[in-house]
Protein backbone atom coordinates (compact mmCIF):
# COMPACT_ATOMS: atom_id res chain seq x y z
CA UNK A 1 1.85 42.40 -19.09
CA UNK A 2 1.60 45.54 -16.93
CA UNK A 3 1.85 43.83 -12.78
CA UNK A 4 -1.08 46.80 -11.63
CA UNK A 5 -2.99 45.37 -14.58
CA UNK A 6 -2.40 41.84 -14.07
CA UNK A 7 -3.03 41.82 -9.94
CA UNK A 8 -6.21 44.21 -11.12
CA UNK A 9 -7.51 41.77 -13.25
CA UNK A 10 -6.91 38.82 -11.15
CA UNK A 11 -8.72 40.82 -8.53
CA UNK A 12 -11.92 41.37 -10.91
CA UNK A 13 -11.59 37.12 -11.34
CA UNK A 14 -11.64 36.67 -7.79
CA UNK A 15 -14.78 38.76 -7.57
CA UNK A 16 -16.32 37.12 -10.23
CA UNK A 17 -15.75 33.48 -8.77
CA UNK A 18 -17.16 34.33 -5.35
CA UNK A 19 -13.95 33.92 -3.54
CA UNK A 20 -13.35 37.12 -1.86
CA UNK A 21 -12.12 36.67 1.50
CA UNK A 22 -10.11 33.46 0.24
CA UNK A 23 -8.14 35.23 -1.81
CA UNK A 24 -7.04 38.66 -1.80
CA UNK A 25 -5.91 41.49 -3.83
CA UNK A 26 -2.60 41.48 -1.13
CA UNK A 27 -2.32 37.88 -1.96
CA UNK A 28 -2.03 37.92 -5.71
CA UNK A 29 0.02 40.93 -5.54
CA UNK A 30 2.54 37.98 -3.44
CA UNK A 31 2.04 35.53 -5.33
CA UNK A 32 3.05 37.63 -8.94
CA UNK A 33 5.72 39.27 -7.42
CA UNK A 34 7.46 35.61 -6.74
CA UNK A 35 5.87 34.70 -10.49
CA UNK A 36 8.22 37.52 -11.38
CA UNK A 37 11.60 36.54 -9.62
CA UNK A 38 14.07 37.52 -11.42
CA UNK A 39 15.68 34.14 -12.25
CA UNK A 40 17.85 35.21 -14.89
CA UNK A 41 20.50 37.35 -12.65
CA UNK A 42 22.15 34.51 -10.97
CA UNK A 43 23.63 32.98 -14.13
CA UNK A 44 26.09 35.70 -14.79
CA UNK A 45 27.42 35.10 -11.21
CA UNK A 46 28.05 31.22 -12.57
CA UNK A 47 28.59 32.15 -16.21
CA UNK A 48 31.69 34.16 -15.16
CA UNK A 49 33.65 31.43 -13.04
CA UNK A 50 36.34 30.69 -15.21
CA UNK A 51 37.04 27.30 -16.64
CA UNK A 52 39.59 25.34 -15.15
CA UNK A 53 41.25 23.96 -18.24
CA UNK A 54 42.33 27.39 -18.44
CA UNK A 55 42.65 30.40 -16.37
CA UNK A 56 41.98 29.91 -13.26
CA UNK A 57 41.41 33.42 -11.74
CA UNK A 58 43.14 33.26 -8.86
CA UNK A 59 40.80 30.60 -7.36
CA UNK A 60 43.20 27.82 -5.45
CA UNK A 61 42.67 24.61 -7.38
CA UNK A 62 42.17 21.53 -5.16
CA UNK A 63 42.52 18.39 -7.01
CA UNK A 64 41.45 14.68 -5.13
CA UNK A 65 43.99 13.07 -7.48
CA UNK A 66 46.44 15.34 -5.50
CA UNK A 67 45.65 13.70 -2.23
CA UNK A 68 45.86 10.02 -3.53
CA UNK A 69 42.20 9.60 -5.21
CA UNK A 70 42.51 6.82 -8.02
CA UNK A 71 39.58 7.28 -9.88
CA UNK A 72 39.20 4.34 -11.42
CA UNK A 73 35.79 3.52 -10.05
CA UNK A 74 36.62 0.55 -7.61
CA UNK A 75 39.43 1.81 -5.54
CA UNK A 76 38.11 3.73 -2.11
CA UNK A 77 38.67 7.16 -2.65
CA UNK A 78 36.72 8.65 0.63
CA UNK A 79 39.60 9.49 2.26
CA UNK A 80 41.23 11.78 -0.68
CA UNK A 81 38.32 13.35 -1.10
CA UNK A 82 37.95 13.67 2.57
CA UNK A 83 41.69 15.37 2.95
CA UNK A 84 40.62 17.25 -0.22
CA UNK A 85 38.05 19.01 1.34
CA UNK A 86 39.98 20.01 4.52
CA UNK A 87 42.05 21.95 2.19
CA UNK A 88 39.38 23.29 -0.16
CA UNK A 89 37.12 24.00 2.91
CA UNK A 90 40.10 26.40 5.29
CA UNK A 91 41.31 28.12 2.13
CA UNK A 92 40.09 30.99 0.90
CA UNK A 93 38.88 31.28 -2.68
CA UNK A 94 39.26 27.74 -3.25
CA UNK A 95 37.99 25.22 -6.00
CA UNK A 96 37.38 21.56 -4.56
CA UNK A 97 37.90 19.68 -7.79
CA UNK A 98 36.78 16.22 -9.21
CA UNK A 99 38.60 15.95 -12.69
CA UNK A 100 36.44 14.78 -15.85
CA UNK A 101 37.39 11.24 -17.36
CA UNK A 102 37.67 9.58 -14.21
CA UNK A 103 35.00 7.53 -11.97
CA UNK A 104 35.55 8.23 -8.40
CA UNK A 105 34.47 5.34 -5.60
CA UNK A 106 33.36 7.16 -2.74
CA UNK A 107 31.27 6.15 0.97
CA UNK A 108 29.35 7.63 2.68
CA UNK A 109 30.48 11.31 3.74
CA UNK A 110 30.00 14.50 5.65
CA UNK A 111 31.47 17.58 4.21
CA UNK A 112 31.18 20.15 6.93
CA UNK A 113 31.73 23.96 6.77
CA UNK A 114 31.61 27.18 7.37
CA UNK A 115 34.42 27.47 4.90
CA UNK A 116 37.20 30.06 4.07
CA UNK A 117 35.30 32.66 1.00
CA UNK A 118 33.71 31.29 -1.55
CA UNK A 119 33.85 27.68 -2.06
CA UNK A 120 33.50 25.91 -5.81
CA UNK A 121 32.72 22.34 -5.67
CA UNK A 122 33.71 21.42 -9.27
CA UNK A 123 32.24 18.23 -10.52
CA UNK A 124 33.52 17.42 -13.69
CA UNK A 125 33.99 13.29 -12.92
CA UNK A 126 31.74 11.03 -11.64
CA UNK A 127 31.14 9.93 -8.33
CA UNK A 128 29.77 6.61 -7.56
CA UNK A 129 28.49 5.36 -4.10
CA UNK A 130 29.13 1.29 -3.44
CA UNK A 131 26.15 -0.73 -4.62
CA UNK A 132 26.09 -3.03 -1.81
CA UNK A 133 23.63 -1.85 1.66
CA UNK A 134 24.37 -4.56 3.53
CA UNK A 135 28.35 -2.44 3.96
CA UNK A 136 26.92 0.94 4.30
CA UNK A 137 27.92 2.58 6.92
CA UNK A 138 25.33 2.08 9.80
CA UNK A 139 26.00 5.68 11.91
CA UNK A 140 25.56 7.54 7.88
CA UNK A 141 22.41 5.40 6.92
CA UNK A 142 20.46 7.95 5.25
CA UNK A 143 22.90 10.03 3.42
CA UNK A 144 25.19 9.46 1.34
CA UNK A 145 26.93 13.51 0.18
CA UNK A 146 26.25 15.42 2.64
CA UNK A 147 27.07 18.98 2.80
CA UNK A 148 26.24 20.80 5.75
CA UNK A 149 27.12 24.69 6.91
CA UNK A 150 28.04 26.26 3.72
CA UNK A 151 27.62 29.70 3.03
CA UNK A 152 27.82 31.28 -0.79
CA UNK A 153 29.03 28.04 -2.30
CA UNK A 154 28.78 27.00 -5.87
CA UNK A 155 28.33 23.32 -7.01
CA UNK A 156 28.83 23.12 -11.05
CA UNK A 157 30.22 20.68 -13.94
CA UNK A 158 29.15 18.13 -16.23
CA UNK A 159 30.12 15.21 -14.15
CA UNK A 160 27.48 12.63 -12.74
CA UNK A 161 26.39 11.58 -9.01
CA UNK A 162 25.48 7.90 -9.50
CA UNK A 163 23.99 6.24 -6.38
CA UNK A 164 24.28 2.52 -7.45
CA UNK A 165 20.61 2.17 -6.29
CA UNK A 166 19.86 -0.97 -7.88
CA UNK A 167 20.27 -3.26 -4.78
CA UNK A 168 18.77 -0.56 -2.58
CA UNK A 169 15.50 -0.89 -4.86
CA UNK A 170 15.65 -4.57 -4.89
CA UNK A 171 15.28 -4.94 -1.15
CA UNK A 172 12.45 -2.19 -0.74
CA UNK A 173 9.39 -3.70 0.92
CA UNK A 174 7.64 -2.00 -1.79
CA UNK A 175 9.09 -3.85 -4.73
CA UNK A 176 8.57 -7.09 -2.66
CA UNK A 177 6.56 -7.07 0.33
CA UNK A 178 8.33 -9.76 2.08
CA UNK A 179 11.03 -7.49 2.72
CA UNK A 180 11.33 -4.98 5.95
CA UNK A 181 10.39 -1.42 5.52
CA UNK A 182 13.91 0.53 6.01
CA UNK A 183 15.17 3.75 5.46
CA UNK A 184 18.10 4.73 2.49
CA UNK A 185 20.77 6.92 1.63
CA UNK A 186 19.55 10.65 -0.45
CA UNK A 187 22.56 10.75 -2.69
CA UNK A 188 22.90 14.41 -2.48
CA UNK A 189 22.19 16.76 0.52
CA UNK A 190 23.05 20.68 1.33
CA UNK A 191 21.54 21.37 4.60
CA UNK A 192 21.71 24.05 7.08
CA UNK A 193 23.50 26.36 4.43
CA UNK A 194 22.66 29.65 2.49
CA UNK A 195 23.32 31.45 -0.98
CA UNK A 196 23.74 27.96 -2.47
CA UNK A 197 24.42 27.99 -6.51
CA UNK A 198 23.62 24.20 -8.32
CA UNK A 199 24.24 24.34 -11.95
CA UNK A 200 24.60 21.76 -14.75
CA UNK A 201 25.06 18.37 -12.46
CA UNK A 202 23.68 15.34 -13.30
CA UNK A 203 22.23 12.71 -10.02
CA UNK A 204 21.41 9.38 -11.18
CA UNK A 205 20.20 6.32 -9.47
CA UNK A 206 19.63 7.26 -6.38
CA UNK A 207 19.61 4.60 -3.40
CA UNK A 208 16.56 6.75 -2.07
CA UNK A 209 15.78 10.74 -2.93
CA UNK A 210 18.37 12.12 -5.46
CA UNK A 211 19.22 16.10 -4.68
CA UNK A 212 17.85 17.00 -0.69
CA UNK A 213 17.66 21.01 0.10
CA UNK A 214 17.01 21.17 3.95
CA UNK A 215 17.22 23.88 5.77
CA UNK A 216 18.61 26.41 3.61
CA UNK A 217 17.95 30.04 2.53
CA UNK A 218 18.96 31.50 -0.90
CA UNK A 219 19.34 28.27 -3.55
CA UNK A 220 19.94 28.46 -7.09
CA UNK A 221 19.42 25.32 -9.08
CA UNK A 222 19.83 25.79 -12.76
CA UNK A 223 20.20 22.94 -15.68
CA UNK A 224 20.46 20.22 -13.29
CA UNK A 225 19.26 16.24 -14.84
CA UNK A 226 17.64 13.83 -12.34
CA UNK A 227 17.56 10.27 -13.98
CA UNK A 228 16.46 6.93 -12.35
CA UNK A 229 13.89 3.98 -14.16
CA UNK A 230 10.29 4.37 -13.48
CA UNK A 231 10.16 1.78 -10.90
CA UNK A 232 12.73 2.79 -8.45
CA UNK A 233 10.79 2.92 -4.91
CA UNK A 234 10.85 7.01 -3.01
CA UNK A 235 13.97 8.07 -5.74
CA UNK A 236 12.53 12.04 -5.59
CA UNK A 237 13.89 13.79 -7.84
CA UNK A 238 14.77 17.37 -5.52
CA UNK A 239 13.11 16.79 -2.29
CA UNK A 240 12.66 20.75 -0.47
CA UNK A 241 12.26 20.78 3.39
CA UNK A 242 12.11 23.46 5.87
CA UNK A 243 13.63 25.86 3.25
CA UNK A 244 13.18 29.04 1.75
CA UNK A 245 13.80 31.17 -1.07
CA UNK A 246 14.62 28.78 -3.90
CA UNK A 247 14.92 28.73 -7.76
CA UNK A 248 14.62 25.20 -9.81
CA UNK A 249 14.80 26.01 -13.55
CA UNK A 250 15.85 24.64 -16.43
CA UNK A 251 16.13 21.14 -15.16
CA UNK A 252 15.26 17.90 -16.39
CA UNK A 253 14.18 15.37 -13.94
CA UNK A 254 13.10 12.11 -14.25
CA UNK A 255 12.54 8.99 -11.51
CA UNK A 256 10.58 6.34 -9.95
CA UNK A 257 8.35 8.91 -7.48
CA UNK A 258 8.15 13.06 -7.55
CA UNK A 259 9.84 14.93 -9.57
CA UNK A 260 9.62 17.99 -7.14
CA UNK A 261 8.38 17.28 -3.60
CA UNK A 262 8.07 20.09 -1.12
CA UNK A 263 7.33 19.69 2.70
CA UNK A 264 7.19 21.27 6.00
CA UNK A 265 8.34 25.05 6.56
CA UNK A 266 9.09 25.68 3.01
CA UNK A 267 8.17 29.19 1.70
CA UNK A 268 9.01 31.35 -1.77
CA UNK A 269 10.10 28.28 -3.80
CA UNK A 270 10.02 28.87 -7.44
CA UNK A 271 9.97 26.09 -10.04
CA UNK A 272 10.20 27.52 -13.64
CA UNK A 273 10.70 25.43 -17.15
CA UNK A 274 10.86 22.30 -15.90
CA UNK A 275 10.38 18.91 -17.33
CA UNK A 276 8.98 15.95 -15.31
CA UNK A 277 8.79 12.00 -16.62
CA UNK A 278 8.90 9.46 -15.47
CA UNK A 279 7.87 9.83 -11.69
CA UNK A 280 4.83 10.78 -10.02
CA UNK A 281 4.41 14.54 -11.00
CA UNK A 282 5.25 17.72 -8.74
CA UNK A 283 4.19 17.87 -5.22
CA UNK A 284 3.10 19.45 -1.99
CA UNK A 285 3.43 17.40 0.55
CA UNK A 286 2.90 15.14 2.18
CA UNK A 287 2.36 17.06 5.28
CA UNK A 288 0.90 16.60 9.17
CA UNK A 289 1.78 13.06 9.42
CA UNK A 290 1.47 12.35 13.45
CA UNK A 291 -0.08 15.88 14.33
CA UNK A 292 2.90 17.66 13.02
CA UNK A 293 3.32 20.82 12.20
CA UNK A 294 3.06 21.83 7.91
CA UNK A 295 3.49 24.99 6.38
CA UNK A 296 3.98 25.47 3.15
CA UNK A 297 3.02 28.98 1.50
CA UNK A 298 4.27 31.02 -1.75
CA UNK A 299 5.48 28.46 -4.25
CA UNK A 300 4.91 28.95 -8.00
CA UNK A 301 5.56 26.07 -11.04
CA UNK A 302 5.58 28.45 -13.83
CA UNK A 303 6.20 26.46 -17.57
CA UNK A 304 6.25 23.01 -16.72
CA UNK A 305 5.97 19.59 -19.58
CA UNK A 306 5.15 16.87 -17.11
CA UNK A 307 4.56 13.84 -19.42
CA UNK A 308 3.70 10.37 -18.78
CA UNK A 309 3.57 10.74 -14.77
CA UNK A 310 1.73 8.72 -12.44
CA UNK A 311 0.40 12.15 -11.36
CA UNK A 312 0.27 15.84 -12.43
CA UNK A 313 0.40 18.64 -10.00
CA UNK A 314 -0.58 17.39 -6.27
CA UNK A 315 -0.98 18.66 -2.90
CA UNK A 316 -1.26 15.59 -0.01
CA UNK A 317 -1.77 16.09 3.70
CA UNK A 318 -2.87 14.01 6.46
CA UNK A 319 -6.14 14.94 8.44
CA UNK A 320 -4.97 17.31 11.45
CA UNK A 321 -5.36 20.65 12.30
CA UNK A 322 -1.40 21.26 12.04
CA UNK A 323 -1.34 21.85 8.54
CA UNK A 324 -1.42 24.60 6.28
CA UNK A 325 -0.76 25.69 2.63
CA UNK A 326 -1.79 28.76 1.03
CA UNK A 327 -0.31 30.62 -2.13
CA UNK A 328 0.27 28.70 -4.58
CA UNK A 329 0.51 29.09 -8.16
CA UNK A 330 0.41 27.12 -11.48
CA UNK A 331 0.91 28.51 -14.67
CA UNK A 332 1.93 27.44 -18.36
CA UNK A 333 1.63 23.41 -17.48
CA UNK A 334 1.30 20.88 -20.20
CA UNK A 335 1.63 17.42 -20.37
CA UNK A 336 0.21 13.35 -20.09
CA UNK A 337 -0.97 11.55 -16.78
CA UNK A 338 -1.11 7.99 -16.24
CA UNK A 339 -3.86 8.69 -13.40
CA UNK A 340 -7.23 10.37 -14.40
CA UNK A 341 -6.87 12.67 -11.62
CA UNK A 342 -4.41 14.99 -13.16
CA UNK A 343 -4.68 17.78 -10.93
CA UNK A 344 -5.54 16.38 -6.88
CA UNK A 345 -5.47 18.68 -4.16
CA UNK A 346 -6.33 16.77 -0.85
CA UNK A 347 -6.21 19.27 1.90
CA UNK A 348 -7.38 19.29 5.74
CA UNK A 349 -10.83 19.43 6.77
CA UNK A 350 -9.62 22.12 9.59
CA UNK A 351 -7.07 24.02 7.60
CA UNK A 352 -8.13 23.79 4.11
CA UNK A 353 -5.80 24.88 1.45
CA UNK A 354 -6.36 28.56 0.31
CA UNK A 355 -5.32 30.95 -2.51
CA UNK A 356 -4.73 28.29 -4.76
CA UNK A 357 -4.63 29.62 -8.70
CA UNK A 358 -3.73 27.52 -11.93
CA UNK A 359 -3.70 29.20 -15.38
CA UNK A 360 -2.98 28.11 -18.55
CA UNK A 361 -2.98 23.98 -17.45
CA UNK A 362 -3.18 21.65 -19.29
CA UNK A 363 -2.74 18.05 -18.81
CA UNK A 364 -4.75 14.75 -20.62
CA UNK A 365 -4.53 10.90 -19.40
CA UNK A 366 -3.12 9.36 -22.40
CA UNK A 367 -6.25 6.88 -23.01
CA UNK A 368 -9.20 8.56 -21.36
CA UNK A 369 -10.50 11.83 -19.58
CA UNK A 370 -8.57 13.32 -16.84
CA UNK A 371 -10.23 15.25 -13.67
CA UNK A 372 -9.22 17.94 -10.76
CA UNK A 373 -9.92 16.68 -7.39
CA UNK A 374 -10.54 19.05 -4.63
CA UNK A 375 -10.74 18.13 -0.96
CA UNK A 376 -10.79 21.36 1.23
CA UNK A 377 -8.89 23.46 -1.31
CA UNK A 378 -10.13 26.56 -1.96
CA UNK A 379 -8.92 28.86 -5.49
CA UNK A 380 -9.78 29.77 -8.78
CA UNK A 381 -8.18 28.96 -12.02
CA UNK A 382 -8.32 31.89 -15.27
CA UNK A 383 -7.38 31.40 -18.81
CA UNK A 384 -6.95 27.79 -20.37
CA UNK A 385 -7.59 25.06 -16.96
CA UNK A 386 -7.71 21.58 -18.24
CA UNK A 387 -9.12 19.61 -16.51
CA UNK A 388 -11.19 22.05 -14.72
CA UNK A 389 -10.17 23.51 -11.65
CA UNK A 390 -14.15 24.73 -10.70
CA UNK A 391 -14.21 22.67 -7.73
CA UNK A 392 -11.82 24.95 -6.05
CA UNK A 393 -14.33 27.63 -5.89
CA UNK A 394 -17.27 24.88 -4.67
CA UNK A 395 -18.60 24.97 -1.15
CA UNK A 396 -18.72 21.02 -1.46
CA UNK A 397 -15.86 20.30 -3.52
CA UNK A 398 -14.81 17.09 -2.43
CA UNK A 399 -16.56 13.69 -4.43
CA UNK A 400 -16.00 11.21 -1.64
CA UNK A 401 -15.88 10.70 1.92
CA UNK A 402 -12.19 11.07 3.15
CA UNK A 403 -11.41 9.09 6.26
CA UNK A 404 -9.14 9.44 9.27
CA UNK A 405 -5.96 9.80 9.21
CA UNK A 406 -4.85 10.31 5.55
CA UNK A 407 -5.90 12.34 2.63
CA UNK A 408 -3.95 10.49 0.22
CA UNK A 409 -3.29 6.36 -0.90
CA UNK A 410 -2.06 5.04 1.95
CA UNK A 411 1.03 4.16 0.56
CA UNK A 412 1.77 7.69 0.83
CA UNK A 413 2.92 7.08 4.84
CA UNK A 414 6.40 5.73 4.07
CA UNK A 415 6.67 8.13 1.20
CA UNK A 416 10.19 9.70 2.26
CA UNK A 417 11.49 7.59 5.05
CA UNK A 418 11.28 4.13 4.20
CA UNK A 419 11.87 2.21 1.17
């Protein structure tokens, strides 16, 4: 479709709904000009890296098994893989390499750039973290990869990132309440880094959240798999924090809480064909736990199959006046909910939610009737909206008194910093 005609005849809608000064024309024209990211471009960049069964292309090929890595999946290995990317990391052009057939053992590690040109971590292997917490390393206890200060790096392959979580989930206070609330490991991180290209990975079992963007600019995530049971306590899926201008698409992601979670300072994030089950749906938030500061604006999930979730699309703050979200756009969304809510935006009395638009949703509890709930969210939804979205565009849009200090279950507090 034509963009003036589209933002023209999203302008007529918000006319027609009574929303004007809610939404604007300047809005929608934002919010389809990020629906129309061109997500497409960044694959030839990945498509042309040469495979390294073959030529190589002049990259410099650094293989762990060079620096004494065993791989067979109960010898340590940190330390090749340390040396290894010392190498990789100072060289120019280089290709940090974890071969295919092999299971690498590896603790708990920093991997710390800038680096020499561009970097290729090549995951081909698996790497597996140890599955007992009680030896984790006490000065890493919430990470587990971590990859900090990278700029135009590329992290491909068809190897796996398995967590060993089991244990982790075993001891959560939330799988048995007799135990004490503690923090674990994300099994992936990038942080503080830019131009960032994820393709074809699979993260599995995460101690805690899976795949962590923090602080980054410019990320690319393409064909990635997320897998962990059901009933794995806070394993996110790809958890996005203070972050901005990023591309999920084409992934598969599947765990024991959201598929997608996005929180403070996050801005332009684009979601597009996804598919989300199990878990607890994609989310926004939660944000302004303690009085602090949430922003979250311009984020679109365009073509999304969420099926049998706890939840379907969400938005969860916590009653201050730090918060705000505004922008933000579903489209093309089908799927099953375990909860009859289905669609729940729970916003802030003081900064309500704003410019809020679904189209084409739809989403059914498998064994009775699913509803939107709207607390301070203001929006509109056109086309196909299932279950209707006309409380956005209510005056009183909220169904039941919401008390201090939390929108949301309270379970929600701990939901990414304790297990």
């Amino acid at each position: 479709m034509d963009k003036f005609f589209l933002v023209s005849l999203l302008c007529l809608l918000i006319a027609a709904h009574g929303v004007t000064g809610t939404l604007t024309c300047d809005n929608i024209a934002m919010l389809d000009e990020l629906a129309n990211m061109d997500t497409e471009e960044n694959e030839i960049e990945l498509s042309d890296i040469p495979s390294w069964t073959s030529e190589r292309g002049g990259k410099v090929l650094v293989n762990v098994d060079s620096f004494g890595a065993a791989g067979d999946g109960e010898s340590d290995d940190t330390e090749a893989f340390r040396k290894a990317w010392n190498v990789s990391c100072s060289t120019p052009n280089s290709v940090f390499l974890v071969p295919q057939g092999r299971r690498y053992l590896v603790n708990a590690t920093k991997f710390i750039g800038p680096c020499k040109g561009t970097l290729i971590i090549q995951i081909d292997g698996t790497i597996v973290a140890p599955d007992e917490p009680k030896n984790w390393d006490s000065k890493l206890a919430r990470v587990w990869l971590d990859f900090s200060k990278l700029e135009k790096a590329v992290f491909q392959g068809a190897g796996v990132i398995d967590g060993s979580g089991k244990k982790w989930w075993e001891a959560s206070c939330k799988k048995n309440k007799s135990n004490p609330c503690k923090g674990a490991p994300t099994a992936l991180t990038i942080d503080s880094s830019s131009g960032i290209k994820v393709k074809g990975l699979t993260i599995q079992h995460s101690q805690q959240i899976h795949f962590t963007i923090s602080r980054c600019n410019s990320v690319r995530i393409y064909g990635v798999k997320v897998s962990s049971p059901d009933d794995s306590p806070n394993t996110d899926g790809i958890h996005i924090s203070e972050s901005t201008n990023v591309i999920i698409q084409d992934s598969k992601i599947g765990a024991g809480d959201d598929c997608i979670s996005i929180v403070n300072a996050s801005s332009n994030i684009k979601m597009k064909r996804i598919f989300c089950g199990p878990g607890h749906g994609i989310s926004i938030g939660s944000l302004g736990k303690d009085n602090s500061t949430g922003i979250v604006t311009k984020v679109i999930l365009d073509t999304a199959v969420i099926k049998d979730t706890t939840n379907g699309v969400r938005i969860k703050t916590w009653q201050t006046s730090a918060v705000e979200i505004s922008e933000i756009m579903y489209q093309n969304i089908s799927g099953t909910t375990r909860s009859a809510k289905a669609i729940q935006f729970a916003c802030s009395d003081t900064v309500p939610c704003s410019s809020l638009v679904l189209s084409n949703v739809d989403l059914e509890k498998q064994d009775g009737t699913v509803e939107t709930y709207c607390h301070s969210a203001q929006g509109f939804g056109y086309g196909v909206v299932h279950p209707s979205a006309d409380c956005l565009n209510s005056s009183d849009n909220t169904s039941e008194v919401i008390t201090e200090p939390i929108t949301v279950e309270e379970e929600e507090d701990t939901h990414h910093t304790e297990l």
